[in-house]
Each structure stands twice: as C-alpha cells, then as structure tokens.
N, C-alpha and C. Protein backbone atom coordinates (compact mmCIF):
# COMPACT_ATOMS: atom_id res chain seq x y z
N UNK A 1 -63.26 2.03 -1.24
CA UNK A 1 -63.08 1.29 -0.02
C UNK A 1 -64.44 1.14 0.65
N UNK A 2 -65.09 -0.30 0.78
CA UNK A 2 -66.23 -0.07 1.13
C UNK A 2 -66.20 -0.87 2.89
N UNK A 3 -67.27 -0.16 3.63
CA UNK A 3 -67.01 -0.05 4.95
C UNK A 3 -67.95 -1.27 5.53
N UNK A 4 -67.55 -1.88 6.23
CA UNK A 4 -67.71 -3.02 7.00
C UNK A 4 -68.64 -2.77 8.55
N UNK A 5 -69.80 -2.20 8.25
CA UNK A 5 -70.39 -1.48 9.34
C UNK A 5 -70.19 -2.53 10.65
N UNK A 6 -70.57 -3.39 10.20
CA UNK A 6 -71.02 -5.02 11.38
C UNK A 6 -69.81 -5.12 12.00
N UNK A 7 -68.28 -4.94 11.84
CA UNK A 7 -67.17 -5.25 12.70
C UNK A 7 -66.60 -3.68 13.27
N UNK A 8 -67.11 -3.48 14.84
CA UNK A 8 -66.55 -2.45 15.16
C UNK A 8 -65.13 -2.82 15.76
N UNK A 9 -64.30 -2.08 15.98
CA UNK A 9 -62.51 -2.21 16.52
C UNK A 9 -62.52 -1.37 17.64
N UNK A 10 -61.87 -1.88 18.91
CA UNK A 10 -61.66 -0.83 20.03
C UNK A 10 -60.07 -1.27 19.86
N UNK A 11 -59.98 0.02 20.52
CA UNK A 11 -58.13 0.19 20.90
C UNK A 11 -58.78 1.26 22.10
N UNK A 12 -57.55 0.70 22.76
CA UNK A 12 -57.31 2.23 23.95
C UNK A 12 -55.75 1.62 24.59
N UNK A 13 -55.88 3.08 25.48
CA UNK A 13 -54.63 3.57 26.35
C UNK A 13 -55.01 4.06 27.57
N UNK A 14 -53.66 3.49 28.39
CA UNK A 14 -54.14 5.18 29.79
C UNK A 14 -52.89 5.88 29.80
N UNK A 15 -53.14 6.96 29.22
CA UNK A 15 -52.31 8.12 28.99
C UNK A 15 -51.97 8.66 30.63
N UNK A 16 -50.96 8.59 31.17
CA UNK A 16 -50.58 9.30 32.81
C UNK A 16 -50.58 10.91 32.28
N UNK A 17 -51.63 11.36 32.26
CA UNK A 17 -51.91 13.00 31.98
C UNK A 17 -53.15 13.55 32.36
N UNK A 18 -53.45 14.31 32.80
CA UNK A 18 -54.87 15.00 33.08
C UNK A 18 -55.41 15.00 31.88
N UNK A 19 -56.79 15.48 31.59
CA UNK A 19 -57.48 14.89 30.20
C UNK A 19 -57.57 16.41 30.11
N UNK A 20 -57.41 17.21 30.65
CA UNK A 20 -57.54 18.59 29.53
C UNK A 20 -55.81 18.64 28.64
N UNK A 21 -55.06 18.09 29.00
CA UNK A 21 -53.96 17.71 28.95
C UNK A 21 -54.28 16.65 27.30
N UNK A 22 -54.48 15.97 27.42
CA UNK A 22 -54.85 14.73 26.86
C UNK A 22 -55.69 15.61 25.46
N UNK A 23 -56.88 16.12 26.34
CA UNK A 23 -58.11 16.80 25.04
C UNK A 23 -57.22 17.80 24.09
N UNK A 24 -56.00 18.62 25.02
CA UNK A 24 -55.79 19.86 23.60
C UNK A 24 -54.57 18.63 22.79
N UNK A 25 -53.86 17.53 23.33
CA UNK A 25 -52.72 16.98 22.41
C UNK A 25 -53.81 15.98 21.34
N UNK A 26 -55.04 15.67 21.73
CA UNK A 26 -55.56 14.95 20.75
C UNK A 26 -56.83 15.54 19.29
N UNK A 27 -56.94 17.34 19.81
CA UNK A 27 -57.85 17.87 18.96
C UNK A 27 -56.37 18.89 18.69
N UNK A 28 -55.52 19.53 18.99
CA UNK A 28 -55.06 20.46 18.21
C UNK A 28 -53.99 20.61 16.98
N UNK A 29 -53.90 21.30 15.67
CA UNK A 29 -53.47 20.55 14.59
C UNK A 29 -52.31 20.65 15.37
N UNK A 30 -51.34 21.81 15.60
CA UNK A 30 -50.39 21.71 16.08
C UNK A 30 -49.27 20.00 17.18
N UNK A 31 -50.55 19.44 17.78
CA UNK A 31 -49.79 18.36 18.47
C UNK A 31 -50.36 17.03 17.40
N UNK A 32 -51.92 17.40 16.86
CA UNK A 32 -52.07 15.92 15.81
C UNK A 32 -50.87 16.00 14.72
N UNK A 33 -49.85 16.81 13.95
CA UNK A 33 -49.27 16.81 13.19
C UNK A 33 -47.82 15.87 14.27
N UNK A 34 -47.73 15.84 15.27
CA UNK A 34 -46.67 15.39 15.85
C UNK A 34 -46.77 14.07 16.39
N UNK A 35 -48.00 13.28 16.29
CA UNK A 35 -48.06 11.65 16.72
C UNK A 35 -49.58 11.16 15.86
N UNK A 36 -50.23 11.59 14.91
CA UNK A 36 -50.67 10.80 14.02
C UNK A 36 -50.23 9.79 13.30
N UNK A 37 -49.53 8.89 13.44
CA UNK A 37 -49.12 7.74 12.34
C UNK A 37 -48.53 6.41 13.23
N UNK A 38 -48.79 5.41 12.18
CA UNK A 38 -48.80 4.61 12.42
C UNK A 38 -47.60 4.09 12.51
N UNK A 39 -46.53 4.33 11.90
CA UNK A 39 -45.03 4.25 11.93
C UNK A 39 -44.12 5.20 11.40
N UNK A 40 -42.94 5.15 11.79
CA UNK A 40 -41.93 5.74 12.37
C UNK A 40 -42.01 6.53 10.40
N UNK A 41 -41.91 5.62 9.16
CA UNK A 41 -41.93 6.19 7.89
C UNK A 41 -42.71 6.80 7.38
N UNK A 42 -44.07 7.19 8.37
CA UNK A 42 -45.17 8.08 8.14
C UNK A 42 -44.94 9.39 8.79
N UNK A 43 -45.42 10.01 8.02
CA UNK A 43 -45.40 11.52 9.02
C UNK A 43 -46.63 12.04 8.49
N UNK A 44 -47.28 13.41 8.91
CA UNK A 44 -48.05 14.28 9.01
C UNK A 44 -47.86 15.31 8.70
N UNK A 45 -47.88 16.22 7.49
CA UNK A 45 -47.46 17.37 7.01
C UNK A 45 -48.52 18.17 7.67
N UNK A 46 -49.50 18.12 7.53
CA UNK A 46 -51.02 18.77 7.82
C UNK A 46 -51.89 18.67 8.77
N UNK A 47 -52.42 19.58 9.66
CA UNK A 47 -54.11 18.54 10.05
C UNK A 47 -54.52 20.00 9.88
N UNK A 48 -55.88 19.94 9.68
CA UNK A 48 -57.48 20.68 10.12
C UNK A 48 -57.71 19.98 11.40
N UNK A 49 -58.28 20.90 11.56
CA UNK A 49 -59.51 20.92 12.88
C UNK A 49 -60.39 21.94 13.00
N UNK A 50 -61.98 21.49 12.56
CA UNK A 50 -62.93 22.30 13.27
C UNK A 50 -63.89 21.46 14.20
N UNK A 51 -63.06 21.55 15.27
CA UNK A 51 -63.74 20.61 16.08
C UNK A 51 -65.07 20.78 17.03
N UNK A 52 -66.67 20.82 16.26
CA UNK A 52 -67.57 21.10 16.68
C UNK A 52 -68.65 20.34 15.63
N UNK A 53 -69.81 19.71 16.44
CA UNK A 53 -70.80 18.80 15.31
C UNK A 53 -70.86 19.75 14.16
N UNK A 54 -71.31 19.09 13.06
CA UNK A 54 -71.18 19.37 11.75
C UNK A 54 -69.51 19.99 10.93
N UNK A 55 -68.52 19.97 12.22
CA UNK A 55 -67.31 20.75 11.76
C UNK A 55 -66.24 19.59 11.16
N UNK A 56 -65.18 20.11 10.12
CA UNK A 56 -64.94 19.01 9.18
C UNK A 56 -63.25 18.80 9.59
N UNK A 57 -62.70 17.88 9.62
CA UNK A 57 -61.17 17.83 10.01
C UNK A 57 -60.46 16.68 8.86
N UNK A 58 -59.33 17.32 8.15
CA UNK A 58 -58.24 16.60 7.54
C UNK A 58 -57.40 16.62 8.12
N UNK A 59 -56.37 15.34 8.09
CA UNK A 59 -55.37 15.00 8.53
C UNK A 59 -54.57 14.08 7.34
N UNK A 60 -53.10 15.03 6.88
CA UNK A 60 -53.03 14.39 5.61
C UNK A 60 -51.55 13.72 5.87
N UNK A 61 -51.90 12.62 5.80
CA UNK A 61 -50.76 11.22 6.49
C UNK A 61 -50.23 11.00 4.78
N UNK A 62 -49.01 11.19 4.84
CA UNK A 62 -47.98 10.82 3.94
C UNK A 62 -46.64 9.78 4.47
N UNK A 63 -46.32 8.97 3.72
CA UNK A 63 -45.04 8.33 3.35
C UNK A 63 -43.48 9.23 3.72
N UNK A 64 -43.04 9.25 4.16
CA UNK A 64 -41.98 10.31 4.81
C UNK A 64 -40.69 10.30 3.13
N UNK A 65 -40.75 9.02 2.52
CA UNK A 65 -40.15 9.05 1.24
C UNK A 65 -41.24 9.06 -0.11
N UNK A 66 -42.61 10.02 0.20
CA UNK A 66 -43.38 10.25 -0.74
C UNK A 66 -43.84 9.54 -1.65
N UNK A 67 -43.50 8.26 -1.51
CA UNK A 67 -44.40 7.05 -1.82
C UNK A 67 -45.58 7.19 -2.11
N UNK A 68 -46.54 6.98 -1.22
CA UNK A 68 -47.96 7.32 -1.08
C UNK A 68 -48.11 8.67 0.20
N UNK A 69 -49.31 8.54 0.11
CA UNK A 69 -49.87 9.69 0.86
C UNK A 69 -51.58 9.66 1.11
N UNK A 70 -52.59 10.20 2.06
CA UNK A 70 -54.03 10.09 1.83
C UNK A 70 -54.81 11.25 2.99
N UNK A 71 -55.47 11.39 3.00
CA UNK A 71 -56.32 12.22 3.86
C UNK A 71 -57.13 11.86 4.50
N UNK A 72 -56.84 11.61 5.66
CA UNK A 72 -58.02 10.80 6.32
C UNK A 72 -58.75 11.88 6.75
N UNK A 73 -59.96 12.24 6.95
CA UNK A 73 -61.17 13.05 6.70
C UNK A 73 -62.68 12.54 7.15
N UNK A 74 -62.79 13.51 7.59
CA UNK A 74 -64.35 13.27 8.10
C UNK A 74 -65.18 14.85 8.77
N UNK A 75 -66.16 14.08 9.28
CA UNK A 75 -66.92 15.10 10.04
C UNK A 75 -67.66 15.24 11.32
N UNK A 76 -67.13 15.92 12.29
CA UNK A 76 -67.90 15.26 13.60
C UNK A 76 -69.17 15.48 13.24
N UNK A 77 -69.99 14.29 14.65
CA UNK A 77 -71.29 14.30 14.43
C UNK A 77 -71.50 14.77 16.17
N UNK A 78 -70.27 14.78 17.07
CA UNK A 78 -70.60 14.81 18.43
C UNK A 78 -69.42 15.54 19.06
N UNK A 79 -69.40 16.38 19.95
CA UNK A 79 -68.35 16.79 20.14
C UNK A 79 -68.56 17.35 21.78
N UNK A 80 -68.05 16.58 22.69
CA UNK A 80 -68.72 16.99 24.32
C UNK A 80 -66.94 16.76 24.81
N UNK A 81 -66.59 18.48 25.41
CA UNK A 81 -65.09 18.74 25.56
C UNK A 81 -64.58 17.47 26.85
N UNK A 82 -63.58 17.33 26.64
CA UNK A 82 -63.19 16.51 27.60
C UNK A 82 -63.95 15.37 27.99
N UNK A 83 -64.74 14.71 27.18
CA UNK A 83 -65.44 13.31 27.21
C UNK A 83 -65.70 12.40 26.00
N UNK A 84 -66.41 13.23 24.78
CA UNK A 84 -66.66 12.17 23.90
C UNK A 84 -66.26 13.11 22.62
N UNK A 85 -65.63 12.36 21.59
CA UNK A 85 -66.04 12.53 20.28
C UNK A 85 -66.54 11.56 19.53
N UNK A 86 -67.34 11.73 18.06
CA UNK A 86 -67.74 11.16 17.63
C UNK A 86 -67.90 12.00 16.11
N UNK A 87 -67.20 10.63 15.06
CA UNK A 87 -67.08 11.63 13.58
C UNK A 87 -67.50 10.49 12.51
N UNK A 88 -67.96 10.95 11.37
CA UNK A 88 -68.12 9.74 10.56
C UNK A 88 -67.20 10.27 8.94
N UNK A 89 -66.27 9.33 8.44
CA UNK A 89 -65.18 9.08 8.11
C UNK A 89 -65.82 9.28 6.85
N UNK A 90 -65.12 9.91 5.49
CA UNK A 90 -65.90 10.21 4.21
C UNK A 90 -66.82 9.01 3.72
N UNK A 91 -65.92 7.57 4.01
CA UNK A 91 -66.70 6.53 3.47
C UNK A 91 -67.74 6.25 4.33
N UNK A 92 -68.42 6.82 5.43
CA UNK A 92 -69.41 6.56 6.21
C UNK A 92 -69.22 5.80 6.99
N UNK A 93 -67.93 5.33 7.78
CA UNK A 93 -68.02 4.35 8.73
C UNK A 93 -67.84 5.68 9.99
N UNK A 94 -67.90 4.69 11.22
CA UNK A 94 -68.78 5.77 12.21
C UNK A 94 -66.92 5.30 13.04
N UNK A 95 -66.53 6.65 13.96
CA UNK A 95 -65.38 6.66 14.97
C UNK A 95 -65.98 7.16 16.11
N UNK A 96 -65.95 6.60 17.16
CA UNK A 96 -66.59 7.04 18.60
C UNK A 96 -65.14 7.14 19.71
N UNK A 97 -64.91 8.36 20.28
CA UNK A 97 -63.72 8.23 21.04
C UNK A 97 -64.04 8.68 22.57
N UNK A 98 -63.78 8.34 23.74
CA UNK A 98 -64.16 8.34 24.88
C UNK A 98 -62.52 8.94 25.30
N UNK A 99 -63.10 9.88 26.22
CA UNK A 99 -61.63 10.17 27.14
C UNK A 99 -62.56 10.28 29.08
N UNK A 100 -61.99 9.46 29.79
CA UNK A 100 -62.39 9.12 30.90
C UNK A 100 -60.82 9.52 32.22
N UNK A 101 -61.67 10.64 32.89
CA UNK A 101 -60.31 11.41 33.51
C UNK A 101 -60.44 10.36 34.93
N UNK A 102 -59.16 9.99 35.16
CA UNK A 102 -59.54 9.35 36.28
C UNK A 102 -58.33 9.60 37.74
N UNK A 103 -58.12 10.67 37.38
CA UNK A 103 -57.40 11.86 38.50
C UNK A 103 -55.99 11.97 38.21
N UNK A 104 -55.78 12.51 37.04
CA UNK A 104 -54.23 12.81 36.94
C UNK A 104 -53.90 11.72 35.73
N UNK A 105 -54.45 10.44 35.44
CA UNK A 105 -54.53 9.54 34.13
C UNK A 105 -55.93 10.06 33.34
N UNK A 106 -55.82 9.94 32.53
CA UNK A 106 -56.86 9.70 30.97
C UNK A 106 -57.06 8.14 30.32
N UNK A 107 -58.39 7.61 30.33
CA UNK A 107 -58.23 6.48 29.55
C UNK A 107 -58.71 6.82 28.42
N UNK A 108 -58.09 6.54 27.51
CA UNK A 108 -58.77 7.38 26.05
C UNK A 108 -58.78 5.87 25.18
N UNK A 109 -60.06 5.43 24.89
CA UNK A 109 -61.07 4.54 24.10
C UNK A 109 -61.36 5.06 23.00
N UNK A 110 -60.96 4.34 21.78
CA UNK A 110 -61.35 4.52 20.20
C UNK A 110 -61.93 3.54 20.11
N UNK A 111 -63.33 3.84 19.37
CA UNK A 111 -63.89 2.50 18.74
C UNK A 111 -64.28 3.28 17.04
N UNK A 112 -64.16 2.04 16.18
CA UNK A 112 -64.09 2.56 14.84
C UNK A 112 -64.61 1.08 14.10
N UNK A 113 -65.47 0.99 12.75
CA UNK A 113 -65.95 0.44 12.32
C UNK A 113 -65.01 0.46 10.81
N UNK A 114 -64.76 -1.43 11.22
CA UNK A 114 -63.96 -2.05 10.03
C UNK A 114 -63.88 -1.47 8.59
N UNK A 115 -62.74 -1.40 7.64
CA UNK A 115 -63.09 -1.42 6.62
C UNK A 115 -62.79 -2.57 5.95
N UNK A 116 -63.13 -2.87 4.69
CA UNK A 116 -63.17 -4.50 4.06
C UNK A 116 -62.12 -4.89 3.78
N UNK A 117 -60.93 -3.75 3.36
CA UNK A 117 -60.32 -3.82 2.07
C UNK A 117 -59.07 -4.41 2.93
N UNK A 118 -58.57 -4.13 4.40
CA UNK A 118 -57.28 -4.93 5.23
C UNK A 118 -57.88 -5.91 6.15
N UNK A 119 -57.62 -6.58 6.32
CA UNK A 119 -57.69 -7.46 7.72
C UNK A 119 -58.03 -6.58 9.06
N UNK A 120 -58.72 -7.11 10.09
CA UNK A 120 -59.20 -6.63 11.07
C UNK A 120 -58.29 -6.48 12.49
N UNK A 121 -57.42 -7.55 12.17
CA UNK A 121 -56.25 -6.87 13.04
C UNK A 121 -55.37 -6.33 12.44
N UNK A 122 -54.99 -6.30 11.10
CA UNK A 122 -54.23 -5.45 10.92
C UNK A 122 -54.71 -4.18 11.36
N UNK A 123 -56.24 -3.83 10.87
CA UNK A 123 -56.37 -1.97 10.85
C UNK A 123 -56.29 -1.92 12.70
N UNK A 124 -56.21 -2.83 13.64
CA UNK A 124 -56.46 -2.53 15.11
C UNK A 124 -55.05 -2.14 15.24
N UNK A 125 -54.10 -3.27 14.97
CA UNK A 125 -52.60 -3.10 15.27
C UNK A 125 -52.44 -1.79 14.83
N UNK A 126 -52.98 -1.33 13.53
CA UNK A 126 -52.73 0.03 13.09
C UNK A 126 -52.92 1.06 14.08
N UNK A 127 -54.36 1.19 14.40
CA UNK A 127 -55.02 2.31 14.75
C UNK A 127 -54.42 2.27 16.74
N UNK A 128 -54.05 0.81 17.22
CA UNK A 128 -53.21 0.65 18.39
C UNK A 128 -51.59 1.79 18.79
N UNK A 129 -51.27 1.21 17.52
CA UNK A 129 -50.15 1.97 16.81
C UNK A 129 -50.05 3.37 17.09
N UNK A 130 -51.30 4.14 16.56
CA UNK A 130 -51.36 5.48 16.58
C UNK A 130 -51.66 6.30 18.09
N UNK A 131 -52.70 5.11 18.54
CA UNK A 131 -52.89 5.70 19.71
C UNK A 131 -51.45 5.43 20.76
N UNK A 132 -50.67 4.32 20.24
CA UNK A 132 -49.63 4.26 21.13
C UNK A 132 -48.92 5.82 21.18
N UNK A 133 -48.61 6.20 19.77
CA UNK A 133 -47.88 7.07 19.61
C UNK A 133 -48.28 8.05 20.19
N UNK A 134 -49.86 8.61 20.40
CA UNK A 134 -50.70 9.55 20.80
C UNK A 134 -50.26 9.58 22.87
N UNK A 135 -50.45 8.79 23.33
CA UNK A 135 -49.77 8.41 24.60
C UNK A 135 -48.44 9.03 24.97
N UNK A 136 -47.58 8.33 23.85
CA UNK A 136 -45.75 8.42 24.54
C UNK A 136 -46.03 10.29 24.33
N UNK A 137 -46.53 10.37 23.03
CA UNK A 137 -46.26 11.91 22.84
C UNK A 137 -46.58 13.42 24.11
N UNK A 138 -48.26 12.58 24.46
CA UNK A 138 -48.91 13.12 25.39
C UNK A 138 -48.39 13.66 26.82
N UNK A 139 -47.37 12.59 27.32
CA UNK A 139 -47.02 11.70 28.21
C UNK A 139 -45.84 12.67 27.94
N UNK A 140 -44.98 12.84 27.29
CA UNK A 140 -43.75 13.39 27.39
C UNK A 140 -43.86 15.71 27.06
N UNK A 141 -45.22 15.61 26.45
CA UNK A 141 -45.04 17.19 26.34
C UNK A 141 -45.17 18.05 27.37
N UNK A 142 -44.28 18.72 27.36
CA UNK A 142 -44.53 20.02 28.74
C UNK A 142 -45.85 20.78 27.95
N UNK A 143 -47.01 20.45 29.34
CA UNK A 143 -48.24 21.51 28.99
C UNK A 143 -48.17 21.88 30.37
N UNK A 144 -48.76 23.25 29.35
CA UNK A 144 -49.19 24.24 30.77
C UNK A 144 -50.45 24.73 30.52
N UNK A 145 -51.53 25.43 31.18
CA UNK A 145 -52.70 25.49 30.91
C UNK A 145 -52.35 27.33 30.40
C-alpha cells in the first residue's frame, strides 16, 4: 500500500466531555477496543498502547464474521498529554491528532495522509466513521477520575 504523502484528510468532532475524559477513552486499550471501527461488522479484539515518542501501538481491527482482519500499527513520534498526538503509520504516512478542551467539550481533530490504494473520501468517510464512533462512545461512558 503505497502512501500518498501530498493529500492530507482532516476529520473531527466535539465530543461534550472534558478532555482528560476524552484523552484516557482515546489512548487506553481498554476503551480503544470498544469504538475503533468503522462499522457496526468490525470489531476490535486487541489494542497496544505505549503511548510515549518512540512507543509502538497495535490495534487489531477484524471482520466480526472473520472474513478479513489487519493491524493498524505505528509509532508515535509526539506525544503532549491532553493536546497533541502524533504517530507515523508502518507505511510511513504521518497521523497528527489535536484534542482542544474548550470547558467541559473536547474538539478532537485528526489529520492523516492519504493512501493510494481507496479513494479519498472514502478513507475520510471511514476514518469520520471512527471518530464518530469515538464521540457517541466517549459521550455515553461513566468516567470518574
């Protein structure tokens, strides 16, 4: 799959949650295994997280009828709590994610660099998709600090 550096993709949300709220449902495996995917026939058996520059995270997105399956994988290059991440994806395309607290909401901004092999709105609708799911999930869990 070769990576399309020149077309970057934004998606975002405003999650109604405080962003420390927001930061542990979007770095911990425990809540990424519960709204990673893109639809309802995907699920998440797995995630890693070592979430610190040079630290490496899998997230292994399967077919819920075992169809297919893949690991999306990478490695941060940036990691500033409750504001930015930033990871670059095995094939070398670059993910930059912004979380912006803005008193009791989170706007949480993904930007991610195209790959060749789908259409460019498809992978947005996709990656829209996920963050939708990342939201309702956020949005509905009882956290407590």
């Amino acid at each position: 799959m070769e990576a399309n550096h020149s077309v970057k993709v934004t998606v975002q949300a405003v999650v109604e949650a405080p962003v420390e709220k927001v930061w542990s449902c979007w770095t911990e495996p425990e809540h990424i295994t519960k709204w990673n995917q893109a639809s309802q026939d995907w699920h998440v058996p797995r995630a890693e997280n070592d979430l610190r520059s040079g630290g490496r995270f899998v997230t292994r997105m399967e077919a819920k009828d075992g169809s297919m399956g893949f690991d999306f994988a990478g490695v941060y290059d940036e990691v500033k709590p409750h504001e930015q991440i930033a990871y670059s994806l095995e094939d070398g395309r670059k993910v930059q994610i912004t979380f912006a607290d803005q008193g009791g909401q989170t706007v949480v901004v993904e930007t991610f660099d195209a790959e060749s092999t789908n259409p460019v709105e498809f992978q947005q609708a996709g990656w829209q998709s996920i963050l939708d799911n990342f939201k309702n999930y956020t949005e509905k869990f009882n956290y407590t600090e």
